[in-house]
N, C-alpha and C. Protein backbone atom coordinates (compact mmCIF):
# COMPACT_ATOMS: atom_id res chain seq x y z
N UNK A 1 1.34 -27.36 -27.05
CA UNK A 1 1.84 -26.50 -26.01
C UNK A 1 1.24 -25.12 -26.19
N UNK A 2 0.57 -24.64 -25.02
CA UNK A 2 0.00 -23.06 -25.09
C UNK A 2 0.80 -22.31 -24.29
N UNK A 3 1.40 -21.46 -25.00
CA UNK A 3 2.23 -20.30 -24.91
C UNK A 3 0.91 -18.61 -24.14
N UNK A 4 1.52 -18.79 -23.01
CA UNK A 4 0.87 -17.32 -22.54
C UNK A 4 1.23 -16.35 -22.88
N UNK A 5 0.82 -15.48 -23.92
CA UNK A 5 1.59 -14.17 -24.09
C UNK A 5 1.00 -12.30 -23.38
N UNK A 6 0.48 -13.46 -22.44
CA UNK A 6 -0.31 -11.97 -21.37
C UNK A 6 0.81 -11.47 -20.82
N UNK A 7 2.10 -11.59 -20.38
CA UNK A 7 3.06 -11.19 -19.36
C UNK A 7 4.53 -11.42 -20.38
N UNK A 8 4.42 -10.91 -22.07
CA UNK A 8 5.83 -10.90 -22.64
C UNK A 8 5.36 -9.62 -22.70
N UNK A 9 6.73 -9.28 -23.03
CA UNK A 9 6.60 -7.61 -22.97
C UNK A 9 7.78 -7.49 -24.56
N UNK A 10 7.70 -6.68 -25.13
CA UNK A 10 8.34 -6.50 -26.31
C UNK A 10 9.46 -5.79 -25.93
N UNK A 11 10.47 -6.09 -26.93
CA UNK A 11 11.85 -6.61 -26.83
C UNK A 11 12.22 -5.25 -26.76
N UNK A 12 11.53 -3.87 -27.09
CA UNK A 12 12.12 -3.01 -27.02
C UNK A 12 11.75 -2.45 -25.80
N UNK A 13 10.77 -2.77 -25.52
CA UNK A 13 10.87 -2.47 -24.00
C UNK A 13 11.39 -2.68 -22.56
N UNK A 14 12.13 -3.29 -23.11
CA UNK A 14 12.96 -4.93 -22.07
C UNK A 14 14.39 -3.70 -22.55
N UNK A 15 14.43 -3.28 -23.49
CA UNK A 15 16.40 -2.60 -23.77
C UNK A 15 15.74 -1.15 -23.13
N UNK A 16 14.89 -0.42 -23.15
CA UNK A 16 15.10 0.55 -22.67
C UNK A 16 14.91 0.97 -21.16
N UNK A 17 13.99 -0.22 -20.46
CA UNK A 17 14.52 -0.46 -19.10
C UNK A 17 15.81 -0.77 -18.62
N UNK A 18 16.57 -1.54 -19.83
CA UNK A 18 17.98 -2.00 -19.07
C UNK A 18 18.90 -0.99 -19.41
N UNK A 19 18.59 -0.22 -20.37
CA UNK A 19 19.43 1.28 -20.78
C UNK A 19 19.12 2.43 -19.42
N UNK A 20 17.70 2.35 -19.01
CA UNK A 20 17.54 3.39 -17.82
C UNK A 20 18.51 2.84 -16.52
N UNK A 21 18.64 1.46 -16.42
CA UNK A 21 19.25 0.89 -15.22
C UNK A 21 20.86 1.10 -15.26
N UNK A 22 20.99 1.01 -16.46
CA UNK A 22 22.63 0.76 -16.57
C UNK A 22 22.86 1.79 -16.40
N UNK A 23 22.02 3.76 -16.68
CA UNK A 23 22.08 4.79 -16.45
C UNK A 23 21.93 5.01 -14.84
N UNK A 24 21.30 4.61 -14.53
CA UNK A 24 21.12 4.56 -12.91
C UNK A 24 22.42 3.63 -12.32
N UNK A 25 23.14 2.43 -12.58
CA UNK A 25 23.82 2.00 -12.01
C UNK A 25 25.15 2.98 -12.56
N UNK A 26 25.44 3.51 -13.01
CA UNK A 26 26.46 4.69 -13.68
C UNK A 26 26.65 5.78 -13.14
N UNK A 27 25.13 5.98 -12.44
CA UNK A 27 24.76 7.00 -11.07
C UNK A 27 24.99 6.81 -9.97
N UNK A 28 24.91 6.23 -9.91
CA UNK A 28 25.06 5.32 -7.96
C UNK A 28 26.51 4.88 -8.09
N UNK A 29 27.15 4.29 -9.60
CA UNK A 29 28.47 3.82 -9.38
C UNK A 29 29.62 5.37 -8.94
N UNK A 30 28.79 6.25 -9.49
CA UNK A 30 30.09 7.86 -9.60
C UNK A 30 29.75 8.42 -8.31
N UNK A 31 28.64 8.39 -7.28
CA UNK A 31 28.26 8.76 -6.23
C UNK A 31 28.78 7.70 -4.86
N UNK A 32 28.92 6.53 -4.88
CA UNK A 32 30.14 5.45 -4.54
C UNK A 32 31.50 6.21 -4.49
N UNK A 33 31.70 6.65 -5.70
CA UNK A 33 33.56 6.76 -5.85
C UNK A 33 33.17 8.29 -5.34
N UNK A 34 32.47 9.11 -5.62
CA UNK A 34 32.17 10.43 -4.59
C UNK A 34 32.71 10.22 -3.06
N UNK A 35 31.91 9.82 -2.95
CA UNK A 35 31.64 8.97 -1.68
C UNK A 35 32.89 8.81 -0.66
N UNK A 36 33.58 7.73 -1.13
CA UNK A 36 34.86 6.79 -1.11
C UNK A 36 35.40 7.97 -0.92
N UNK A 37 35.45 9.12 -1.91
CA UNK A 37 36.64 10.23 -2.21
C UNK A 37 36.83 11.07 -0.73
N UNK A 38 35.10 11.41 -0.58
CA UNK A 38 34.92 12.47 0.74
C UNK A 38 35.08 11.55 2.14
N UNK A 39 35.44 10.55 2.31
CA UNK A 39 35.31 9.82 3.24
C UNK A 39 37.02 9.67 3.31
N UNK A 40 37.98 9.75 2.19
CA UNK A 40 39.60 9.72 2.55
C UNK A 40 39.70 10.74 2.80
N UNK A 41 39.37 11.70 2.26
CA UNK A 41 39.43 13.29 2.45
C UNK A 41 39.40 13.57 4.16
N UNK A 42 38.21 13.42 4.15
CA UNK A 42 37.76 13.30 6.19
C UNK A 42 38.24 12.32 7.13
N UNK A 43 39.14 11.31 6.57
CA UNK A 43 39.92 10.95 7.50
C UNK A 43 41.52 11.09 7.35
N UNK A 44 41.97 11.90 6.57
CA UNK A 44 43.01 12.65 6.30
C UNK A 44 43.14 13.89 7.12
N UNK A 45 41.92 14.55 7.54
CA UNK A 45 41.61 15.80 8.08
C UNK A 45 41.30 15.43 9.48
N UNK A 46 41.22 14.54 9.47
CA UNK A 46 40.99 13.77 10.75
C UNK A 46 42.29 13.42 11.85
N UNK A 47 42.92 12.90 10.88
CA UNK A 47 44.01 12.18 11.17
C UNK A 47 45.32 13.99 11.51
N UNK A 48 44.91 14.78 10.86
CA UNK A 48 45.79 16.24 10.91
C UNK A 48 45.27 16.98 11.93
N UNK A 49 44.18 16.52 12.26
CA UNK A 49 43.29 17.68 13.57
C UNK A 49 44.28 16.25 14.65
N UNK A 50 44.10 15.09 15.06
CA UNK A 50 44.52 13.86 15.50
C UNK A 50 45.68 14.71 15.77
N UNK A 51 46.99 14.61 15.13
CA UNK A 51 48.35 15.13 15.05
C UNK A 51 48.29 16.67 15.92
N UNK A 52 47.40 17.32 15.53
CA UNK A 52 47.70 18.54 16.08
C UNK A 52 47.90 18.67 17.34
N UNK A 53 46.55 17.98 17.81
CA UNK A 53 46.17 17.94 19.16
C UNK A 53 47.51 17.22 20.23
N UNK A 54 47.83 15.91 19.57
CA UNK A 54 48.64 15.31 20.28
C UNK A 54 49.83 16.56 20.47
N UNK A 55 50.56 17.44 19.32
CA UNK A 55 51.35 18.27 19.27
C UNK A 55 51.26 19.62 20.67
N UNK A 56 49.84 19.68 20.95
CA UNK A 56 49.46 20.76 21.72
C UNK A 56 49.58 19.95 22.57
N UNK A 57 49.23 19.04 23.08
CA UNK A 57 48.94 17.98 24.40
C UNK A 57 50.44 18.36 24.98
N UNK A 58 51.78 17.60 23.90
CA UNK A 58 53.15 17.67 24.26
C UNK A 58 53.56 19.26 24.11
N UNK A 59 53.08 20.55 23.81
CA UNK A 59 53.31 21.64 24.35
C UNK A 59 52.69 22.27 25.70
N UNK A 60 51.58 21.69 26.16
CA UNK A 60 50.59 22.42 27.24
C UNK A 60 51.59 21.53 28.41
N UNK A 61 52.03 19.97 28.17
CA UNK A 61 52.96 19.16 29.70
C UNK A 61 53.77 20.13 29.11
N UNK A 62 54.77 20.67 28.43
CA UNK A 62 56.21 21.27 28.71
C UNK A 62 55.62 22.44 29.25
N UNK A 63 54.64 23.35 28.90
CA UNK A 63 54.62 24.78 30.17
C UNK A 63 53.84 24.34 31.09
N UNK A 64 53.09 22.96 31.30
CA UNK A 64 53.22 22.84 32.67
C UNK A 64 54.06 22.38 33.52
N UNK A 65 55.09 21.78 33.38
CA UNK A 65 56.76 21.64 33.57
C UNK A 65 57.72 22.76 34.12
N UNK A 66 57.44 23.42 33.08
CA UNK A 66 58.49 24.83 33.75
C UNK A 66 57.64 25.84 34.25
N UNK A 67 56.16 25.75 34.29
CA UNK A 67 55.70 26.32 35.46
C UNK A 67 55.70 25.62 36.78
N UNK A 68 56.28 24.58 37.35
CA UNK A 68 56.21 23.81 38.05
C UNK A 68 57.64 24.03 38.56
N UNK A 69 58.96 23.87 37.48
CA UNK A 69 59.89 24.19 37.69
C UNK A 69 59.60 25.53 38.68
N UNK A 70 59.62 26.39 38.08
CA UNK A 70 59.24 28.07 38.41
C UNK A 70 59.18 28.17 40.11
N UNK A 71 57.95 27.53 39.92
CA UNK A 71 56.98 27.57 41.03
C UNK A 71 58.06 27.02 42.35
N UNK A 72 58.83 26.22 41.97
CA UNK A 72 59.98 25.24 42.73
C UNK A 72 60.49 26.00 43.24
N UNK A 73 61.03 26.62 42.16
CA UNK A 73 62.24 28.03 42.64
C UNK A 73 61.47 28.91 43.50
N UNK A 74 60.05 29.37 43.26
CA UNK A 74 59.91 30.90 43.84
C UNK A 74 59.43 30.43 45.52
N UNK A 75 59.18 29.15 45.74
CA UNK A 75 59.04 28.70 47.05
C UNK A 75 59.75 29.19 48.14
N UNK A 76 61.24 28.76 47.92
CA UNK A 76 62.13 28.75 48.99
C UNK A 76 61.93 30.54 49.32
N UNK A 77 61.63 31.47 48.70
CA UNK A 77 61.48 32.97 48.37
C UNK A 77 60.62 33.43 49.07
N UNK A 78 59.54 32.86 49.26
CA UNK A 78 58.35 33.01 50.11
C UNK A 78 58.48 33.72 51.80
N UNK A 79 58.42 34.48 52.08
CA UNK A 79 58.54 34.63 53.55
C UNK A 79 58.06 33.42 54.32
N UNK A 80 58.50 33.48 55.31
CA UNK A 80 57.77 32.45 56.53
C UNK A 80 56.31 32.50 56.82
N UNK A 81 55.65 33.71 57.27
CA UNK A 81 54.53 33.82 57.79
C UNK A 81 53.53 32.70 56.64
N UNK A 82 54.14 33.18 54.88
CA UNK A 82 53.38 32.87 54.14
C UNK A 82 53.26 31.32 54.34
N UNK A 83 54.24 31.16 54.55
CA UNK A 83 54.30 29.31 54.76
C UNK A 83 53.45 28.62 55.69
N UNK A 84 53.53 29.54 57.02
CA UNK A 84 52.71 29.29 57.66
C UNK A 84 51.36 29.15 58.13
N UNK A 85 50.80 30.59 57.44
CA UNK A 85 49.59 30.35 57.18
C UNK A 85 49.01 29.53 56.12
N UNK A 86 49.42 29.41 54.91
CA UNK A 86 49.33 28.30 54.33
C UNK A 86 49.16 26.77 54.59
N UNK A 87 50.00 26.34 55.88
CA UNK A 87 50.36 25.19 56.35
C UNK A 87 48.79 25.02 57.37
N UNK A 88 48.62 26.26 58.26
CA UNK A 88 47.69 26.03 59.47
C UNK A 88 46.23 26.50 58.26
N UNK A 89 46.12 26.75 57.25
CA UNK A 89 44.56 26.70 56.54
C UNK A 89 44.23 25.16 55.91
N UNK A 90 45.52 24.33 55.41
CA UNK A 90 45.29 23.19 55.46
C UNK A 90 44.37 21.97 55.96
């Protein structure tokens, strides 16, 4: 049996490639959990901008409500003419 030894590579060279990799996968594994971290972060901040808005949404219908109310009341107040011309620019 003939053994090719054009393509062995010595044994210490075989551990300090797998020492650079395991350093590199140690890298990529802490930049993952980085990662993961800034991505709950931004949908936490997400989810609080989300909330706000809905909060403003249900304050902007209540003053448009009681400006509507308002507006109800100051109608009947109106002189006539105003009504009228109003009615005939229609």
């Amino acid at each position: 049996m003939n053994i090719q030894t054009s393509n062995v590579r010595p044994v210490s060279q075989i551990q300090g490639e797998r020492q650079e990799l395991e350093q590199e996968k140690a890298a990529l594994q802490q930049k993952v959990s980085q990662l993961t971290e800034d991505k709950t972060t931004l949908m936490l901040a997400i989810t609080d901008m989300y909330e706000q808005n809905l909060a403003l949404e249900e304050k902007n219908k209540n003053v448009m409500l009681a400006m509507t109310e308002v507006y109800e009341l100051l109608l009947p107040l109106l002189p006539e003419e105003t009504e009228q011309e109003e009615g005939g620019a229609s």
